[in-house]
Every structure is written in structure tokens, then in C-alpha cells.
Protein backbone atom coordinates (compact mmCIF):
# COMPACT_ATOMS: atom_id res chain seq x y z
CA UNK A 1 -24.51 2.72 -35.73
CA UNK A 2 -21.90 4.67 -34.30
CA UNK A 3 -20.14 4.56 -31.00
CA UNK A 4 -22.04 7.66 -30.19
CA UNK A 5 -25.48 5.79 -30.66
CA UNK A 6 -23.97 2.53 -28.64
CA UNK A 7 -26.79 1.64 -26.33
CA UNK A 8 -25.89 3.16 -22.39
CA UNK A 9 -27.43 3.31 -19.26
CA UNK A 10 -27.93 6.32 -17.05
CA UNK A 11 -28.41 5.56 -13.55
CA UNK A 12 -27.99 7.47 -9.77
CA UNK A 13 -26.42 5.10 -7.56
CA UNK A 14 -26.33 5.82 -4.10
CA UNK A 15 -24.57 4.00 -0.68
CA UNK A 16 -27.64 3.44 1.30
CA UNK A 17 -28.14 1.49 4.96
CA UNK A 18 -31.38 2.63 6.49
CA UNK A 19 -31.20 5.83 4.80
CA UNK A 20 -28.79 7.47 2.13
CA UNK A 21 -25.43 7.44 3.21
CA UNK A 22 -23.69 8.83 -0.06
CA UNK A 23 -24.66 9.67 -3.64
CA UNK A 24 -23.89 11.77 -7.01
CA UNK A 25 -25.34 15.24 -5.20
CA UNK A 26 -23.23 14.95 -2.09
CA UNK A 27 -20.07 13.69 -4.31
CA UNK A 28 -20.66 16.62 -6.69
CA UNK A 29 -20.92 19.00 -3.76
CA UNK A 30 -17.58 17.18 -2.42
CA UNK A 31 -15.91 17.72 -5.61
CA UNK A 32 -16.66 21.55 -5.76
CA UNK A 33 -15.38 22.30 -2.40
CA UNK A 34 -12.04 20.77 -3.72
CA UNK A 35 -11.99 22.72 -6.75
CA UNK A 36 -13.56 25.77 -5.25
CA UNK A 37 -12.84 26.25 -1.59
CA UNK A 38 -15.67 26.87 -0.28
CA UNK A 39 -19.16 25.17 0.02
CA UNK A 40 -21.06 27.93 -0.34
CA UNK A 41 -19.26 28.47 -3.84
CA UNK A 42 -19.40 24.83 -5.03
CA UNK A 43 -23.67 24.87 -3.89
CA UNK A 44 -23.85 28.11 -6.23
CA UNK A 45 -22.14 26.38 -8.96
CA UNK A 46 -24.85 23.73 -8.45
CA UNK A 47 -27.30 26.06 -8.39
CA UNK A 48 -28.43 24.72 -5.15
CA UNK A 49 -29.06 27.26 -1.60
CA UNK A 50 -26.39 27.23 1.29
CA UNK A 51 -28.59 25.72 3.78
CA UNK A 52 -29.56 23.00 1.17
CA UNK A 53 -25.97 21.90 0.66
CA UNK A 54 -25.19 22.10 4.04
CA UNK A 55 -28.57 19.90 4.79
CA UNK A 56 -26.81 17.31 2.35
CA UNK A 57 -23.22 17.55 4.20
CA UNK A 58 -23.96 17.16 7.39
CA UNK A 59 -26.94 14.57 6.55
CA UNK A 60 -24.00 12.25 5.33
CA UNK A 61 -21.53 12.63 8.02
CA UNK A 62 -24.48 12.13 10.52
CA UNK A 63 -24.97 8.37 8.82
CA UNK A 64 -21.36 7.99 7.70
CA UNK A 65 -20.13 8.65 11.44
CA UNK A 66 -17.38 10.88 10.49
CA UNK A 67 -17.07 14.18 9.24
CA UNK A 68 -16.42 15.06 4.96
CA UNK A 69 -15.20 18.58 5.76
CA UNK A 70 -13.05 20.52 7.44
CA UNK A 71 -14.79 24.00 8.05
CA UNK A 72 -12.84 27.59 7.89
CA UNK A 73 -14.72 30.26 9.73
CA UNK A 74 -14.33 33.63 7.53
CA UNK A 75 -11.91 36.43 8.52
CA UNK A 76 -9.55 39.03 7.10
CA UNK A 77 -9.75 36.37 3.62
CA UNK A 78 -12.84 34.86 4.17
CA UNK A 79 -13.61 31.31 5.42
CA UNK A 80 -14.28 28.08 2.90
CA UNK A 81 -13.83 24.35 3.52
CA UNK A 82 -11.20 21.66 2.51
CA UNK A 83 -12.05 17.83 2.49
CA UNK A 84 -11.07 15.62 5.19
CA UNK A 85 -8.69 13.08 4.18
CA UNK A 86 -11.92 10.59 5.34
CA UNK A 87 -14.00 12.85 3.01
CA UNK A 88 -11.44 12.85 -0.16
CA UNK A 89 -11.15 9.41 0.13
CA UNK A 90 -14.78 8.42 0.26
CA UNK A 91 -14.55 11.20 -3.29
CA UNK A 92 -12.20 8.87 -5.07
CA UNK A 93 -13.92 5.85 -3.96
CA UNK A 94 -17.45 6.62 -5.28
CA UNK A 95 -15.87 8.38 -8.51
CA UNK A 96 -14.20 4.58 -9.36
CA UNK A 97 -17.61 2.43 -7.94
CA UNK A 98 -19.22 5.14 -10.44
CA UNK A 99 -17.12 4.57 -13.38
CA UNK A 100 -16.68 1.02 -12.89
CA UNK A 101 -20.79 0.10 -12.19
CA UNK A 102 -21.70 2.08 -15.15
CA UNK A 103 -19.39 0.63 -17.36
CA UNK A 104 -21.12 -3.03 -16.12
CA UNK A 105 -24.06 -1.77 -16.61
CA UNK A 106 -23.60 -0.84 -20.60
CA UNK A 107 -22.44 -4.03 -20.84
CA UNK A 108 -25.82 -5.73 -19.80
CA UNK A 109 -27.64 -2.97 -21.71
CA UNK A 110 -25.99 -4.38 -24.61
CA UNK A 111 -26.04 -7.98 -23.49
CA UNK A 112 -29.86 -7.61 -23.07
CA UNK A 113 -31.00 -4.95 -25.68
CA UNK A 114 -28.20 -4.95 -27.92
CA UNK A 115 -29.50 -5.80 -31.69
CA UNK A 116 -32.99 -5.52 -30.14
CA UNK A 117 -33.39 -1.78 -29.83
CA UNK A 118 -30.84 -1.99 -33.00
């Protein structure tokens, strides 16, 4: 077997209270306004409407209390969007509980199922 074929899991995790607070569509969205400038721009690259990504947005500042971006309206160069510092931190935050739970989670895969689904 190689380390290609090493047994993995695949999972979406998401903060949740009542309802979703945070998760791998709203981080995604997050990390294309950082890259891109512009929500509108990162949504496309998702393949995903305006209105959509903005329902996502502000659906997570509504339940996280504080607000992810900071909104440019367009002008002579156009408007776009920059993350608050709130919003890039909450970024690098999930990106590491991402990395670091799926990680833990191979490791059970393979503590569970390893030689099993050999």
C-alpha cells in the first residue's frame, strides 16, 4: 500500500450553537475575498450567485455577533471587500481546527479500520 492509498477521512466540520455559526463554505468564501478583493469575485470563483454568498456572510456575522468584512462601495475603481481583523482571525483559526481535526481523525480511521479495510 502506498501512502497515497493510506486510509483518510473526509469530513465538513462546522462551529455550530443553535444554528451554524462557521464552516468550510463561509471559510472558502473568506479566503477568496483575501485573495481576490471582492466577494462577488471570490462567489464566482465558487461558482456560487452574489446574493447566495452574501446570504452565507451575513448569516455568520448575524450568529457570530460581529462582522467578517469590511465592505467597499464601488466608484471610479470599483468597490470589493477586505476581512476584518475579527474575520481574518476567525480564517486562520478554522484553517488550523481544520488541519489539526482531520489529521485526528486519520488517525482513528487507521486505529479502527487500519489492516481491516487492508
Amino acid at each position: 500500500m502506498t501512502v497515497a492509498d493510506k486510509l483518510r477521512v473526509r469530513a465538513s466540520l462546522r462551529l455550530v450553537r443553535t444554528d451554524k455559526l462557521f464552516g468550510p463554505g463561509a471559510a472558502q468564501l473568506l479566503q477568496g475575498v483575501d485573495e481576490l478583493g471582492s466577494l462577488r469575485r471570490s462567489a464566482a470563483r465558487m461558482q456560487m450567485s452574489y446574493n447566495k454568498a452574501w446570504s452565507v456572510i451575513h448569516g455568520c456575522e448575524e450568529q457570530l455577533g460581529f462582522a467578517l468584512l469590511e465592505r467597499r462601495i464601488g466608484g471610479a475603481g470599483g468597490g470589493g471587500a477586505v476581512l476584518t481583523e475579527k474575520g481574518r482571525a476567525l480564517l486562520t483559526r478554522y484553517r488550523a481546527f481544520d488541519k489539526e481535526a482531520h489529521a485526528m481523525l486519520d488517525q482513528l480511521a487507521q486505529k479502527h479500520f487500519g489492516g481491516f479495510l487492508d
